[in-house]
PDB file of N, CA and C in Angstrom:
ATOM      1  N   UNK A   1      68.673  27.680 -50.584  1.00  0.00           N
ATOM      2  CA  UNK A   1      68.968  26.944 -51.785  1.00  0.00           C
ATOM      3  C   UNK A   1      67.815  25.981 -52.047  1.00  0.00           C
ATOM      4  N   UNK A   2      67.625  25.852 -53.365  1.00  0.00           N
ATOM      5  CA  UNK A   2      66.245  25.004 -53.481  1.00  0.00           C
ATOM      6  C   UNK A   2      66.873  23.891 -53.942  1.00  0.00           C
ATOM      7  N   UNK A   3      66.279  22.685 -53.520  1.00  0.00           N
ATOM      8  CA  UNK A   3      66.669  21.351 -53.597  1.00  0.00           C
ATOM      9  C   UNK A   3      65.857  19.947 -54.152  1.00  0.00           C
ATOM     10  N   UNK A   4      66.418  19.643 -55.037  1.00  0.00           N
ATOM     11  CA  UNK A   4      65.222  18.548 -55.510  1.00  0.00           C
ATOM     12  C   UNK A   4      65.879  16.707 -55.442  1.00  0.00           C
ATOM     13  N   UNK A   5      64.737  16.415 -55.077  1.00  0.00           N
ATOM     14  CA  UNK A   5      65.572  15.194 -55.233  1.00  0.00           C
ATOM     15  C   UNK A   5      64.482  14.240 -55.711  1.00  0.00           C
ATOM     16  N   UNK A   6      65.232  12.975 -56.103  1.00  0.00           N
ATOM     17  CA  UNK A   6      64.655  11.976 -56.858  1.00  0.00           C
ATOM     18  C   UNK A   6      64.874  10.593 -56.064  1.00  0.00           C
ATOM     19  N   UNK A   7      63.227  10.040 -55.786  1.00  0.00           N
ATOM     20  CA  UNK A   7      63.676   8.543 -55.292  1.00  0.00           C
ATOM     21  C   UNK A   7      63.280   7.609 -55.699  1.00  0.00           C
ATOM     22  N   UNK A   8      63.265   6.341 -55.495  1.00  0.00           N
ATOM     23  CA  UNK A   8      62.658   5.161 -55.839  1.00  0.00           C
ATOM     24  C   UNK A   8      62.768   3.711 -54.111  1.00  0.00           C
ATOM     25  N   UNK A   9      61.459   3.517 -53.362  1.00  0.00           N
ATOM     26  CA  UNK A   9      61.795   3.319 -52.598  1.00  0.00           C
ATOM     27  C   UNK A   9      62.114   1.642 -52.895  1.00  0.00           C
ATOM     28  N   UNK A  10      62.612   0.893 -51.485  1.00  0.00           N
ATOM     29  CA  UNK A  10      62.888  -0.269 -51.768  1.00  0.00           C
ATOM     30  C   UNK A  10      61.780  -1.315 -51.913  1.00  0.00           C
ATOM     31  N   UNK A  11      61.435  -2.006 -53.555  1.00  0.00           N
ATOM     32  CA  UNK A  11      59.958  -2.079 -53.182  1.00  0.00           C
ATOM     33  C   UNK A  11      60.246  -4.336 -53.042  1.00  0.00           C
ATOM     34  N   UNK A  12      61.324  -4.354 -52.480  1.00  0.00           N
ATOM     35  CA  UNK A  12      61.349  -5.853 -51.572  1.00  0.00           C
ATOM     36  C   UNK A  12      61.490  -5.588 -50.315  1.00  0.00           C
ATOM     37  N   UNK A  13      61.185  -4.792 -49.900  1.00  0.00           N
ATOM     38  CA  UNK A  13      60.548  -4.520 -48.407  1.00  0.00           C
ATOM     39  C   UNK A  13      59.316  -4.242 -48.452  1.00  0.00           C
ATOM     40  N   UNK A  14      58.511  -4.550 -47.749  1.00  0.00           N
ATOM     41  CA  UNK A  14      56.929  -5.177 -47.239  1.00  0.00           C
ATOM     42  C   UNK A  14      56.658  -3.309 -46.969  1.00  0.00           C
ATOM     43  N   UNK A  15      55.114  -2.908 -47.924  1.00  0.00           N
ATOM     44  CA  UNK A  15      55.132  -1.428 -47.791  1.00  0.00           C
ATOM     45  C   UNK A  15      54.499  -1.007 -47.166  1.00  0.00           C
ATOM     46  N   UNK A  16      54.274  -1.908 -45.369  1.00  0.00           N
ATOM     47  CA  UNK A  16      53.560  -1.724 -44.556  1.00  0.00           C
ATOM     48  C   UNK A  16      55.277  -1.244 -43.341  1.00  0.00           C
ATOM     49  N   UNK A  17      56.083  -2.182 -43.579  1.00  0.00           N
ATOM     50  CA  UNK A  17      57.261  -2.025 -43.002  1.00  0.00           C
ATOM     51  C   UNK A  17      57.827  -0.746 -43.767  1.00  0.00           C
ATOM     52  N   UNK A  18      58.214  -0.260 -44.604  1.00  0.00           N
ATOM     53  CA  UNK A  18      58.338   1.092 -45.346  1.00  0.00           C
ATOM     54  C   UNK A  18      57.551   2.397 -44.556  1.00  0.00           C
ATOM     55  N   UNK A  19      56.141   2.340 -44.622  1.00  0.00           N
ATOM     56  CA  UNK A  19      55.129   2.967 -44.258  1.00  0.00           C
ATOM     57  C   UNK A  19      55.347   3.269 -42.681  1.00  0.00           C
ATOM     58  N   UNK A  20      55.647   2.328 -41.682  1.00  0.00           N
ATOM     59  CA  UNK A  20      56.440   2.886 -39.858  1.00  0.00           C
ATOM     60  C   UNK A  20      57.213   2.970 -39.896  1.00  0.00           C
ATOM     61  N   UNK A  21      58.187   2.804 -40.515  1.00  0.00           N
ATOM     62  CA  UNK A  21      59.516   3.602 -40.638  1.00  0.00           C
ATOM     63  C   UNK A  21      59.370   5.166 -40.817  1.00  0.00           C
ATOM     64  N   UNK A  22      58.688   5.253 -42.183  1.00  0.00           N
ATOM     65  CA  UNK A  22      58.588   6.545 -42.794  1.00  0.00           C
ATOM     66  C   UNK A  22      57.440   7.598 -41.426  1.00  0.00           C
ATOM     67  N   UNK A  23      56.594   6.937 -40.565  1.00  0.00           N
ATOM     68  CA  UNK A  23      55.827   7.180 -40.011  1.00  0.00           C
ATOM     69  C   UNK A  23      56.442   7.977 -38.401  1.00  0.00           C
ATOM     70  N   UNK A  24      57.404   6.791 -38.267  1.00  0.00           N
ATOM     71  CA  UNK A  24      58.305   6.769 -37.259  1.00  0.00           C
ATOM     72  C   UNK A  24      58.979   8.390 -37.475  1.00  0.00           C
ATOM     73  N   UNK A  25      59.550   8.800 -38.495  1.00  0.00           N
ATOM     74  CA  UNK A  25      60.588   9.820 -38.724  1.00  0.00           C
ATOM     75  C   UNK A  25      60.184  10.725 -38.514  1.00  0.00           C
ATOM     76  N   UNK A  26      58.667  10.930 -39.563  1.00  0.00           N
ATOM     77  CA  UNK A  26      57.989  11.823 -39.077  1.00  0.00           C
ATOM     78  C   UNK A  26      57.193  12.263 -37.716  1.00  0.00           C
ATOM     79  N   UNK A  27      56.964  11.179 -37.265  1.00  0.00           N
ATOM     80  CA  UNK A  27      56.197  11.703 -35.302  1.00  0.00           C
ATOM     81  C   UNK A  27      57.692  11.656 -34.360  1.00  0.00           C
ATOM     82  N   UNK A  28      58.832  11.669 -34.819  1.00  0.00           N
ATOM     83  CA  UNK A  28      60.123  11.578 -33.924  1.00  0.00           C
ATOM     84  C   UNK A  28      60.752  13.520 -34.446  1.00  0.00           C
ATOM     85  N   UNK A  29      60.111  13.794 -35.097  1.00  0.00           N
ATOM     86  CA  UNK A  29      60.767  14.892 -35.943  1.00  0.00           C
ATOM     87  C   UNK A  29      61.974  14.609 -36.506  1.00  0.00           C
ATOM     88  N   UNK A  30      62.382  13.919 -36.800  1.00  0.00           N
ATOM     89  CA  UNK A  30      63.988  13.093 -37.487  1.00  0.00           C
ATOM     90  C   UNK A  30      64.031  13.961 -38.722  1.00  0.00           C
ATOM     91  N   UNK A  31      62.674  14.072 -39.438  1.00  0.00           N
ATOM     92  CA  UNK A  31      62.212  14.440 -41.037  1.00  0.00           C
ATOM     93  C   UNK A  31      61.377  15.112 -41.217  1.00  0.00           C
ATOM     94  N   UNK A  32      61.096  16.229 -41.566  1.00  0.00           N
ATOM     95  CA  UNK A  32      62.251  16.616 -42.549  1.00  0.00           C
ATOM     96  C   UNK A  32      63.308  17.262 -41.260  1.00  0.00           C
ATOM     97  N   UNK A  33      64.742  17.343 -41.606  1.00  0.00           N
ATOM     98  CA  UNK A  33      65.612  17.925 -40.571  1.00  0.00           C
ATOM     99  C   UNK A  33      65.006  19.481 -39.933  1.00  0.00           C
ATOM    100  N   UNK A  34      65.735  20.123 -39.191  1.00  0.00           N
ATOM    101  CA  UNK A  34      65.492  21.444 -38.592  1.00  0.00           C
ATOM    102  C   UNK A  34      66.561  22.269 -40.467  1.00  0.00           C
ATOM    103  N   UNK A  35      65.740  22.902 -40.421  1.00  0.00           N
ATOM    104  CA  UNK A  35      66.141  24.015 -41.287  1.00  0.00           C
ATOM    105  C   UNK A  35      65.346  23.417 -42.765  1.00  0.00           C
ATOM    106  N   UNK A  36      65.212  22.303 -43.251  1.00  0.00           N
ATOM    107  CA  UNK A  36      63.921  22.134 -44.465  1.00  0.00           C
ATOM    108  C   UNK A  36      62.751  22.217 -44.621  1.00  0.00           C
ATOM    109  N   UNK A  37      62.619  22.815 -45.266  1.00  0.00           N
ATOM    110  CA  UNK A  37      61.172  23.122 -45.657  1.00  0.00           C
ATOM    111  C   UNK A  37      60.625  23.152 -47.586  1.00  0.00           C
ATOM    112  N   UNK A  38      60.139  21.934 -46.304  1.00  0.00           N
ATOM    113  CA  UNK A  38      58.821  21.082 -47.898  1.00  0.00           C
ATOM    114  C   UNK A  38      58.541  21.613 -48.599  1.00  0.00           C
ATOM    115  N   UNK A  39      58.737  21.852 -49.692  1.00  0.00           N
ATOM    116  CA  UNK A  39      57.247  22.765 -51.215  1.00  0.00           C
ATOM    117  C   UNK A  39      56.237  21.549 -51.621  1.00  0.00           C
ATOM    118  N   UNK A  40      57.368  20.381 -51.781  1.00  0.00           N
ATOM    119  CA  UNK A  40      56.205  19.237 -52.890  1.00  0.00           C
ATOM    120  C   UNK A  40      57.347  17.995 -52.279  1.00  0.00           C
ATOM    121  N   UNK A  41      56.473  17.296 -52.061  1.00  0.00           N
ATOM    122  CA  UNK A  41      56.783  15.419 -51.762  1.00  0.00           C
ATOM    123  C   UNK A  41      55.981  14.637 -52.115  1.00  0.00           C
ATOM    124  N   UNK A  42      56.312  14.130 -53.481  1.00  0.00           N
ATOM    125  CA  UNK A  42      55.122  13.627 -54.055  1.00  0.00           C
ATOM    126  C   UNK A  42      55.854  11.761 -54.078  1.00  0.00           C
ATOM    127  N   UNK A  43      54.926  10.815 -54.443  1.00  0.00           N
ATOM    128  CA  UNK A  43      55.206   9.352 -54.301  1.00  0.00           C
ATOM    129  C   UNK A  43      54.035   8.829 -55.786  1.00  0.00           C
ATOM    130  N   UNK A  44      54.732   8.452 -56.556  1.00  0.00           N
ATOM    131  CA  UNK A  44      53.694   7.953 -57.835  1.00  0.00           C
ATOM    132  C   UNK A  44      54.111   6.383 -57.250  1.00  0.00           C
ATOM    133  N   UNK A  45      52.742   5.959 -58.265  1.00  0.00           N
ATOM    134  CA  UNK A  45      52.898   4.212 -58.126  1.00  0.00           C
ATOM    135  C   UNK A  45      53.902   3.720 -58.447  1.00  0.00           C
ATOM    136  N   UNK A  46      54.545   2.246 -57.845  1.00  0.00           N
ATOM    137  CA  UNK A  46      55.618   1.734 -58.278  1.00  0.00           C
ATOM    138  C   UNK A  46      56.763   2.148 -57.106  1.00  0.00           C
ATOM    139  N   UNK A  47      56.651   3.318 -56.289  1.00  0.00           N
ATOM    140  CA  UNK A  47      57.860   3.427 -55.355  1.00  0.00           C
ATOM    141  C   UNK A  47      58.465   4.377 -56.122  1.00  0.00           C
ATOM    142  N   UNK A  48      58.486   5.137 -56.758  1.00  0.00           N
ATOM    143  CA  UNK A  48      59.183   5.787 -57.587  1.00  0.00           C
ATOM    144  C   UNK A  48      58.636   7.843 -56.796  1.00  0.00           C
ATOM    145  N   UNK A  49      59.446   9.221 -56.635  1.00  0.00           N
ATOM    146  CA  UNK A  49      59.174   9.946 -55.634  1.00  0.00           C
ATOM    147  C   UNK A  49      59.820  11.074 -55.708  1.00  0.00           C
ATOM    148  N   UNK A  50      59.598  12.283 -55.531  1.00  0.00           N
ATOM    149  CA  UNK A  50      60.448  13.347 -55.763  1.00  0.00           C
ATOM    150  C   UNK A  50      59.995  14.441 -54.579  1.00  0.00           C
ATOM    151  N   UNK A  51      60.903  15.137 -54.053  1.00  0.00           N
ATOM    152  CA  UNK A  51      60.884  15.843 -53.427  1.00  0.00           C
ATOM    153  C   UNK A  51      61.335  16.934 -53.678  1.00  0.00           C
ATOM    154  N   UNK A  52      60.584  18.741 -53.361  1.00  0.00           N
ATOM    155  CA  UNK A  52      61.187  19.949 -53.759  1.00  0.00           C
ATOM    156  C   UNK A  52      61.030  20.372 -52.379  1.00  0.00           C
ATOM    157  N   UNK A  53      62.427  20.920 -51.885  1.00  0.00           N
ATOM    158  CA  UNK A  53      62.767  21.690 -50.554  1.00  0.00           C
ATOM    159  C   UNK A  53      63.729  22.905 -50.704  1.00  0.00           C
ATOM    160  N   UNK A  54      63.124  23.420 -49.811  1.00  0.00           N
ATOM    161  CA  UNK A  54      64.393  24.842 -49.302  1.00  0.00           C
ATOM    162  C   UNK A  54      65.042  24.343 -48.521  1.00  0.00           C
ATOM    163  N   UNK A  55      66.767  24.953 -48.146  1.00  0.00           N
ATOM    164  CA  UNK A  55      67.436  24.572 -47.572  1.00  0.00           C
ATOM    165  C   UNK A  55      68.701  25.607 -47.243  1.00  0.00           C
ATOM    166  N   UNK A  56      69.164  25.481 -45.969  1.00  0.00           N
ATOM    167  CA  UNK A  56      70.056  26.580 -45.787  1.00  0.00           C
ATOM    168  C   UNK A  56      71.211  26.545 -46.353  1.00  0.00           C
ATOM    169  N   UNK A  57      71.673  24.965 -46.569  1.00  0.00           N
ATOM    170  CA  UNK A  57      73.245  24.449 -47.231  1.00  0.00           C
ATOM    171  C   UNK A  57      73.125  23.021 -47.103  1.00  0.00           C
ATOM    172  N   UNK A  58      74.031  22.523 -47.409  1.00  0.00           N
ATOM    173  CA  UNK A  58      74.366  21.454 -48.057  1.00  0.00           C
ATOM    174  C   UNK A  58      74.575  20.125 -46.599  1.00  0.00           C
ATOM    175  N   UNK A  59      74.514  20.852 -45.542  1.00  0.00           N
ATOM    176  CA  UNK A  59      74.075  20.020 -44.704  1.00  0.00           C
ATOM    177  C   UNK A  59      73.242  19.682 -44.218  1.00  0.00           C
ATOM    178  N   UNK A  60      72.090  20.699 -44.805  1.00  0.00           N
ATOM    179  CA  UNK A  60      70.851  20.000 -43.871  1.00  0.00           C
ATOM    180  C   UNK A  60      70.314  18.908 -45.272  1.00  0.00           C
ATOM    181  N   UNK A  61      70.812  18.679 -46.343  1.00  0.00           N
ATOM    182  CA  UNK A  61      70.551  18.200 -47.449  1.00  0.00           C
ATOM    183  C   UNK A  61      70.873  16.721 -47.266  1.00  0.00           C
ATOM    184  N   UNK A  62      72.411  16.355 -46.179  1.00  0.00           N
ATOM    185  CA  UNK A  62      72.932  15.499 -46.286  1.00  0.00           C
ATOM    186  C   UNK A  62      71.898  14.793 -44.981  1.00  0.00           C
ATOM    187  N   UNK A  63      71.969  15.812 -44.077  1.00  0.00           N
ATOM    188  CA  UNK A  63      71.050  15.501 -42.700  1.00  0.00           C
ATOM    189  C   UNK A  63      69.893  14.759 -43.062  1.00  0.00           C
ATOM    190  N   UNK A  64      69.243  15.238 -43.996  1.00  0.00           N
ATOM    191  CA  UNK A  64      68.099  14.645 -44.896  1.00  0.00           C
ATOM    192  C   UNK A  64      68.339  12.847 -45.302  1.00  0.00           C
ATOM    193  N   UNK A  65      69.433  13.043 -45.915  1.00  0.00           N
ATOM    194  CA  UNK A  65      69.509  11.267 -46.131  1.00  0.00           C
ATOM    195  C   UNK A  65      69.624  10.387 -45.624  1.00  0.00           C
ATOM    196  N   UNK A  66      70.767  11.132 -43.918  1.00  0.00           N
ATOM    197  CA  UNK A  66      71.223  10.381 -43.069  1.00  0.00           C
ATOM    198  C   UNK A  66      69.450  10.378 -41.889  1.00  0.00           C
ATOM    199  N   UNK A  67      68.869  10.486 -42.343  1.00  0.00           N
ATOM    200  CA  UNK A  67      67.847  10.458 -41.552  1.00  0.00           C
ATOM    201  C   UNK A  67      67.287   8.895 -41.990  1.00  0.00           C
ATOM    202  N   UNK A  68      66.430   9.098 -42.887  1.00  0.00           N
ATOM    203  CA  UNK A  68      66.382   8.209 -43.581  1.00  0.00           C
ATOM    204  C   UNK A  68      67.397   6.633 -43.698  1.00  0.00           C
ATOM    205  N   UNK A  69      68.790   6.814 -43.726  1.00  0.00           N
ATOM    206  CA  UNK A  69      69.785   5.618 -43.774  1.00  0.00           C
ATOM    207  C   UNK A  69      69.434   5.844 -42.795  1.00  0.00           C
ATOM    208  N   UNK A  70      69.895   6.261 -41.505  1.00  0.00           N
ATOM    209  CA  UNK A  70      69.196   5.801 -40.020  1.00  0.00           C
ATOM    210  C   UNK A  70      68.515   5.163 -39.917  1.00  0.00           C
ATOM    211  N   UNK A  71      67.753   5.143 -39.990  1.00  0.00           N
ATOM    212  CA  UNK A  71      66.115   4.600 -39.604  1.00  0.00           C
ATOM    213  C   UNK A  71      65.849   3.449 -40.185  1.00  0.00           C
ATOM    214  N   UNK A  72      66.429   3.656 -41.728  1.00  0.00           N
ATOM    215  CA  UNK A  72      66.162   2.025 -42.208  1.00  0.00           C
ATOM    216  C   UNK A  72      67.644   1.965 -43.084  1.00  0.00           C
ATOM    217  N   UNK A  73      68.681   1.423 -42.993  1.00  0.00           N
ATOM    218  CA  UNK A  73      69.138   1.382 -44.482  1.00  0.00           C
ATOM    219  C   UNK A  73      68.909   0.486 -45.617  1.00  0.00           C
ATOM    220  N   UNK A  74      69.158   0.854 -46.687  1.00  0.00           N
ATOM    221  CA  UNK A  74      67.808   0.450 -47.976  1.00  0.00           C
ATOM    222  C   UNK A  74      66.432   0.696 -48.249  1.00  0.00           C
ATOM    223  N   UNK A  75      66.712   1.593 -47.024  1.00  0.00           N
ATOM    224  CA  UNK A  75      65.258   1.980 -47.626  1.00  0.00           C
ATOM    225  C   UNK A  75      65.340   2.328 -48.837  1.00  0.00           C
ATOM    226  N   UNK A  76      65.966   2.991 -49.615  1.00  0.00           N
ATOM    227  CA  UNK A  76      65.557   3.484 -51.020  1.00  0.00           C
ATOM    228  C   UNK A  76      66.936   2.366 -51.541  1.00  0.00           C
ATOM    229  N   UNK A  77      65.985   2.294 -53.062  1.00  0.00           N
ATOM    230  CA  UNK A  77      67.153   1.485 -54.238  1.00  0.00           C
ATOM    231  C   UNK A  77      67.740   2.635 -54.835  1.00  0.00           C
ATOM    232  N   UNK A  78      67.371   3.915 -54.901  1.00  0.00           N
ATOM    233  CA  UNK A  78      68.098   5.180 -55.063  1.00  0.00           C
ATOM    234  C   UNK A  78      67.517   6.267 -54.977  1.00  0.00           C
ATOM    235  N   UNK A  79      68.216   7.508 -54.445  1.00  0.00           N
ATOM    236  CA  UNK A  79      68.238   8.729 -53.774  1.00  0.00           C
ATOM    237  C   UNK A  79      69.175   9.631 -54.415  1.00  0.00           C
ATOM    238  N   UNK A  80      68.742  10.409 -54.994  1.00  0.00           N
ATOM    239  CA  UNK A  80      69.683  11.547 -55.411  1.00  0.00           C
ATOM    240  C   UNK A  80      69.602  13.167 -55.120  1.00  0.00           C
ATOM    241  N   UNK A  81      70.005  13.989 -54.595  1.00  0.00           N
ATOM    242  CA  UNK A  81      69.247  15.444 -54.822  1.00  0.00           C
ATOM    243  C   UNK A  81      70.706  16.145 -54.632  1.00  0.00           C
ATOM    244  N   UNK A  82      69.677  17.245 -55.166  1.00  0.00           N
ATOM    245  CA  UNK A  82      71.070  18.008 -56.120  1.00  0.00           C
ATOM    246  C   UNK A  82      70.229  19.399 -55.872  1.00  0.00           C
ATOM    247  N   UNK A  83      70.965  20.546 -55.900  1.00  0.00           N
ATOM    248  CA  UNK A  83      70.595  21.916 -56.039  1.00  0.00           C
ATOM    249  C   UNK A  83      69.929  22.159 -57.214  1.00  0.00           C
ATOM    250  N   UNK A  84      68.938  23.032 -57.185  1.00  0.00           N
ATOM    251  CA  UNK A  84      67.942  23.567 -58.705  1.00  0.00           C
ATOM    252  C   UNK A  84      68.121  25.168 -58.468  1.00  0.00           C
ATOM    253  N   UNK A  85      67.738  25.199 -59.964  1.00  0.00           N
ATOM    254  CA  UNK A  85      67.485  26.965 -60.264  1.00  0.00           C
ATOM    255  C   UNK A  85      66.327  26.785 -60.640  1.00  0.00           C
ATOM    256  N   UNK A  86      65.801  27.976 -60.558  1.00  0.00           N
ATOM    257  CA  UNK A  86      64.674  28.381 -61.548  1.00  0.00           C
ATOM    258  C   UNK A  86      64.748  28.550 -63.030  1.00  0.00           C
ATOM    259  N   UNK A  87      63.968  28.291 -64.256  1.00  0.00           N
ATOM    260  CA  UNK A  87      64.460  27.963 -65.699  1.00  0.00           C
ATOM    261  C   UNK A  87      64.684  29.592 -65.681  1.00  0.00           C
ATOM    262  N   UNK A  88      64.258  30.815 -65.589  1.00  0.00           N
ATOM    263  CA  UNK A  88      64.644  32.169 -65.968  1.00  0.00           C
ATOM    264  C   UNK A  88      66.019  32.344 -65.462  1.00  0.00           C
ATOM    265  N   UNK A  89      66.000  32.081 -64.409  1.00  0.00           N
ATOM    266  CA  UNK A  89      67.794  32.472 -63.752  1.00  0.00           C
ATOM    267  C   UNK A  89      68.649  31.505 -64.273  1.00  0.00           C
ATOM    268  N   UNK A  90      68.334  30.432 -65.202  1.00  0.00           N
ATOM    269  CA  UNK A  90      69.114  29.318 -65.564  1.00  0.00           C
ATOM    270  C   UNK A  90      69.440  30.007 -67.472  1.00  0.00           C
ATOM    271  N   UNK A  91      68.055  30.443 -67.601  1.00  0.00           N
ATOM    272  CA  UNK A  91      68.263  30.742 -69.497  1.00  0.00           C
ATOM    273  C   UNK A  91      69.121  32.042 -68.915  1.00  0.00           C
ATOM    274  N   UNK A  92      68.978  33.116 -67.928  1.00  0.00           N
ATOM    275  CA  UNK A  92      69.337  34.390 -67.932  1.00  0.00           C
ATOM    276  C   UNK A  92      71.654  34.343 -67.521  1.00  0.00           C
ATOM    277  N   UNK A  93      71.539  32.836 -66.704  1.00  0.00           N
ATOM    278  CA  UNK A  93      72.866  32.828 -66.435  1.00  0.00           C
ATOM    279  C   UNK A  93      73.840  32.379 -67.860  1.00  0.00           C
ATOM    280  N   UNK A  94      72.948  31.286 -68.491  1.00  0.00           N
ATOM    281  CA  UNK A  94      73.504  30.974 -69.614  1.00  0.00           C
ATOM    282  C   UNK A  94      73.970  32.131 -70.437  1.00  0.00           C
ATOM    283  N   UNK A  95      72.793  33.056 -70.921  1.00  0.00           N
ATOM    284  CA  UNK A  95      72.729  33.902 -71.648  1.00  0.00           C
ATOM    285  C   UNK A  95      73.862  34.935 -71.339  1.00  0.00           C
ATOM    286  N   UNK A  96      74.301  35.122 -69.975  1.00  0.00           N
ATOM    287  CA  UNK A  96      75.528  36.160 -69.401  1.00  0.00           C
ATOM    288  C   UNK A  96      76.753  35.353 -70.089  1.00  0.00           C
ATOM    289  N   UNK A  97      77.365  37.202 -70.029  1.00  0.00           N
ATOM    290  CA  UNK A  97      78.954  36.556 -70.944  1.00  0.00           C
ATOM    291  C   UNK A  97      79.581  36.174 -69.773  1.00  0.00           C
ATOM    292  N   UNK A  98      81.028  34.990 -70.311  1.00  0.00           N
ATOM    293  CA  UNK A  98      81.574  35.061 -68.939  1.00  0.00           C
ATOM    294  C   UNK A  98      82.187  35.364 -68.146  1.00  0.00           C
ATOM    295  N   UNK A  99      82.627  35.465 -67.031  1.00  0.00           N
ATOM    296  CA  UNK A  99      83.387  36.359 -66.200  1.00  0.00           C
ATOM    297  C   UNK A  99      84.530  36.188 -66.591  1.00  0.00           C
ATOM    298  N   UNK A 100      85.649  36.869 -66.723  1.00  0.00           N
ATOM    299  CA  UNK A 100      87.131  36.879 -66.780  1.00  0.00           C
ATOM    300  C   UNK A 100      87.626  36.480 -65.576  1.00  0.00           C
ATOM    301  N   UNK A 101      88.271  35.869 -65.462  1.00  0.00           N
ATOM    302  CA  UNK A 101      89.407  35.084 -64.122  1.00  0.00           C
ATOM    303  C   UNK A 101      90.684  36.479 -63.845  1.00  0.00           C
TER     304      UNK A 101
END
């Protein structure tokens, strides 16, 4: 399942303290969990951040956050991710009639 998510980190925490945390997760293997795998983790100015991952289900998704609240909580002022399609399988599902119950 492909997975995207949207962040914004906490930017009244010192982004040197942000930065070993985030540092920490990664040389502990905490992050990304066992079963994700990265496409794009990008960070624009301001704390603001998006991430595109594969994922087997919906727990290694959650595993993902609780990594993160671990390690620091607040780290982020918000975190969201949610399952994605691709726009063809999204215009092509729309476009299907719908199933009868």
């Amino acid at each position: 399942m492909k997975l995207v998510g949207f962040w914004k980190i906490n930017t009244e925490i010192d982004a040197k303290k942000l930065a070993e945390v985030a540092a920490k997760l990664l040389e502990k293997g905490a992050f990304p969990p066992e079963g994700m795998e990265i496409k794009e983790w990008l960070m624009c100015p301001g704390g603001n951040g998006i991430i595109v991952a594969e994922v087997p289900d919906e727990k290694v998704a959650y595993m993902s956050w609780a990594a993160w609240n671990g390690a620091m909580p607040g780290y982020f002022d918000y975190l969201e991710m949610m399952p994605a399609v691709e726009v063809q399988d999204a215009i092509a599902m729309s476009l299907a009639p719908p199933k009868k119950k």
